[in-house]
C-alpha atoms as a PDB file:
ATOM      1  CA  UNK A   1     201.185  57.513 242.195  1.00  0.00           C
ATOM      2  CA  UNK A   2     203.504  54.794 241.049  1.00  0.00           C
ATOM      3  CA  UNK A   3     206.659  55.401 238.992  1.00  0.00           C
ATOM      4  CA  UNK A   4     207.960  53.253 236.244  1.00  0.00           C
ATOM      5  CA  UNK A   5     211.383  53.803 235.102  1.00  0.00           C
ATOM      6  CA  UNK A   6     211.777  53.401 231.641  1.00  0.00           C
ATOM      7  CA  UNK A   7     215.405  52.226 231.800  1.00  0.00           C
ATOM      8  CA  UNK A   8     216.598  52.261 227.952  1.00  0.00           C
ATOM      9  CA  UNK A   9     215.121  55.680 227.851  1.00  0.00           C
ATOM     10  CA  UNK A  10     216.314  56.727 231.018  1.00  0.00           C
ATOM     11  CA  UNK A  11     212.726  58.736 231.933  1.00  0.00           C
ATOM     12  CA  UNK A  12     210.435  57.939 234.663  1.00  0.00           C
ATOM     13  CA  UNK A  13     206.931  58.359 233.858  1.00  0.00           C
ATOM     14  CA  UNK A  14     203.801  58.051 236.519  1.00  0.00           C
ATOM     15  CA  UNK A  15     201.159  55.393 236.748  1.00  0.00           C
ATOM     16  CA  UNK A  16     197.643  55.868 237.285  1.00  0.00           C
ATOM     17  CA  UNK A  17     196.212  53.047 239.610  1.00  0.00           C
ATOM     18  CA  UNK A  18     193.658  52.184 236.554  1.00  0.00           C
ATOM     19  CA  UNK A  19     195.687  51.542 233.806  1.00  0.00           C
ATOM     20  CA  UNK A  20     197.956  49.217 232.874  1.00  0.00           C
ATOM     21  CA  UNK A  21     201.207  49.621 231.998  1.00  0.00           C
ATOM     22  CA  UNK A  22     200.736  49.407 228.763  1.00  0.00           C
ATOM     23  CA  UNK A  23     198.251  52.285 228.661  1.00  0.00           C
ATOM     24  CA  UNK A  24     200.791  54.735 230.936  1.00  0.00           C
ATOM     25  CA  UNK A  25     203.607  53.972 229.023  1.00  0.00           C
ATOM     26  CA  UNK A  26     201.617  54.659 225.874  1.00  0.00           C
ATOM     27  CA  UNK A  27     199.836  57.786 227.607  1.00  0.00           C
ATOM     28  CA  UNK A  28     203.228  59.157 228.319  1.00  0.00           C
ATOM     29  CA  UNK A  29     204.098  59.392 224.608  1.00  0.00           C
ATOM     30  CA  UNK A  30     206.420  56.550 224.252  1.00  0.00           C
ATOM     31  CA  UNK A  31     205.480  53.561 222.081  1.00  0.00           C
ATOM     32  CA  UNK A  32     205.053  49.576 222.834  1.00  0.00           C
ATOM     33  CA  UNK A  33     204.841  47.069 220.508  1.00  0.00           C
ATOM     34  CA  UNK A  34     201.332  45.552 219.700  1.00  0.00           C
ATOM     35  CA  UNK A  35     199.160  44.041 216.896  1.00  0.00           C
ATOM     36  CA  UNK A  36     196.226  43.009 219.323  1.00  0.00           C
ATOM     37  CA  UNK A  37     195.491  46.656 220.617  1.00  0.00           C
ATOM     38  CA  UNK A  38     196.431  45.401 223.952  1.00  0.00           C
ATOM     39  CA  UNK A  39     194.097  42.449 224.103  1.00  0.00           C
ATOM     40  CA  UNK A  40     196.922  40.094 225.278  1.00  0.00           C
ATOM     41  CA  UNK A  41     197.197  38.116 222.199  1.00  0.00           C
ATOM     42  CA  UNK A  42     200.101  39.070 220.382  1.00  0.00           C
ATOM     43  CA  UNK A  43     202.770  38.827 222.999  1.00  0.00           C
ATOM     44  CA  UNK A  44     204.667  41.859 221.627  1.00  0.00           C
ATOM     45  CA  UNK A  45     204.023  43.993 223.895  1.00  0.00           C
ATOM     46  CA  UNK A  46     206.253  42.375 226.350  1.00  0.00           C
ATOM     47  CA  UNK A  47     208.322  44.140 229.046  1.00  0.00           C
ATOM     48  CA  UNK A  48     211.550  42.919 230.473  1.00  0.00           C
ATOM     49  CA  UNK A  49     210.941  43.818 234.572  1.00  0.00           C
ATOM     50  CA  UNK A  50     214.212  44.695 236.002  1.00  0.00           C
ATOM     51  CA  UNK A  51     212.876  45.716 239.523  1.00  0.00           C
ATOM     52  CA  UNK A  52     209.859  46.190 241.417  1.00  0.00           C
ATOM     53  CA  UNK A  53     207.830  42.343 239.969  1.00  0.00           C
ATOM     54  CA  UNK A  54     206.628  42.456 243.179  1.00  0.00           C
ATOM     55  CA  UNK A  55     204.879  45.713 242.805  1.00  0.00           C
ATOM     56  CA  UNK A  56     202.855  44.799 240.026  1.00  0.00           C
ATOM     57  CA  UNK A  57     199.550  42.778 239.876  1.00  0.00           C
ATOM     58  CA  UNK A  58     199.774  38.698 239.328  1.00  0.00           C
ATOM     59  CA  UNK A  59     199.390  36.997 236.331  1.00  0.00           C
ATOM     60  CA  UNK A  60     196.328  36.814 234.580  1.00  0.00           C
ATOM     61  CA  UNK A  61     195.174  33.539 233.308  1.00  0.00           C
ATOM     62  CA  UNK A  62     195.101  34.916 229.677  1.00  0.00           C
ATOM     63  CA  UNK A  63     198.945  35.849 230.387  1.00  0.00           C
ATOM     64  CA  UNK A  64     199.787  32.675 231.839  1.00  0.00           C
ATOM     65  CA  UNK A  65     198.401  31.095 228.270  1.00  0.00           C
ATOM     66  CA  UNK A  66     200.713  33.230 226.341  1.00  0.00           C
ATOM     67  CA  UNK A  67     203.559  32.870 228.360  1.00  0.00           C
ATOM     68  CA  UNK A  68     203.485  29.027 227.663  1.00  0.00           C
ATOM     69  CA  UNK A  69     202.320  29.344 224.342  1.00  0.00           C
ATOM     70  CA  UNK A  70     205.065  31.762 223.179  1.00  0.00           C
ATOM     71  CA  UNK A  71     207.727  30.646 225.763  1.00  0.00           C
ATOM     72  CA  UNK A  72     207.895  34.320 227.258  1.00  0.00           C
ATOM     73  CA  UNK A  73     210.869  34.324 230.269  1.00  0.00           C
ATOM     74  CA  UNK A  74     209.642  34.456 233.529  1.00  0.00           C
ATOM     75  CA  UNK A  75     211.193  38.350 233.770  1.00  0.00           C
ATOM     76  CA  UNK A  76     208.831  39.740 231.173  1.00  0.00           C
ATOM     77  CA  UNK A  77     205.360  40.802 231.611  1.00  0.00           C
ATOM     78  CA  UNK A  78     202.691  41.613 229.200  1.00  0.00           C
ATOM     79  CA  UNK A  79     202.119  45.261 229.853  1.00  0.00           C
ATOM     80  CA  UNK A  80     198.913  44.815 228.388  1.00  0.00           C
ATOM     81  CA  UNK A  81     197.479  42.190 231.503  1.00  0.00           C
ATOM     82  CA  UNK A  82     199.811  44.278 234.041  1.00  0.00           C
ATOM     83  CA  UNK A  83     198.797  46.778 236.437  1.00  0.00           C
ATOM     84  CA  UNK A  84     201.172  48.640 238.620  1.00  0.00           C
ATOM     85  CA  UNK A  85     201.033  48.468 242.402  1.00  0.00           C
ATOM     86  CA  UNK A  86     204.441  50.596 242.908  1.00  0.00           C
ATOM     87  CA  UNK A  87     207.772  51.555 241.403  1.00  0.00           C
ATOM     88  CA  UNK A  88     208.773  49.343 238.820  1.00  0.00           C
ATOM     89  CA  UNK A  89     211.646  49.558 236.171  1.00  0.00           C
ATOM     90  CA  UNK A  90     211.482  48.001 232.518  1.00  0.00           C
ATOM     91  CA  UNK A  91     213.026  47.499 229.970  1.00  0.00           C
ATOM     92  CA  UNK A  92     212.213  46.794 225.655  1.00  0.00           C
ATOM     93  CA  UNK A  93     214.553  45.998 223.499  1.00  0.00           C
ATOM     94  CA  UNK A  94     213.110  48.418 220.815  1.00  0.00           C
ATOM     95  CA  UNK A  95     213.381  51.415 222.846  1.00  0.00           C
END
């Protein structure tokens, strides 16, 4: 099972292969920002991906949108479109 280091928090949590990140994060207890429930609309629920991009699943077109749209940096994901692959380590500022 994957592992995604929580780096602010300093805790490493698992990832099941069908949930996003979003949902483990959120199934481990800890909280991520969202007003869309995780329907990739609302941005906020970006993650700043310090290692490990490669390890998680491309860009959907819906992310892609909102990255544009709301000028999100090229090292953030929505962990709401994301799947993880492998071991990854993010970060949010409100952790």
């Amino acid at each position: 099972m994957p592992k995604v280091t929580l780096r602010r928090l300093g805790e490493i949590i698992e990832a099941e292969s069908d949930e996003t990140l979003m949902e483990a994060i959120l199934n481990s207890g800890r909280p991520v920002a969202s007003s869309c429930q995780g329907e990739g609309i609302c941005g906020r629920c970006r993650l700043l991906v310090i290692s490990g991009a490669d390890h998680l699943t491309e860009e959907t077109s819906l992310e892609a949108r909102r990255r544009l749209e709301l000028s999100i940096p090229e090292d953030e994901r929505l962990s709401c479109q994301t799947y993880v692959l492998g071991d990854v380590a993010v970060d949010a500022p409100y952790w």
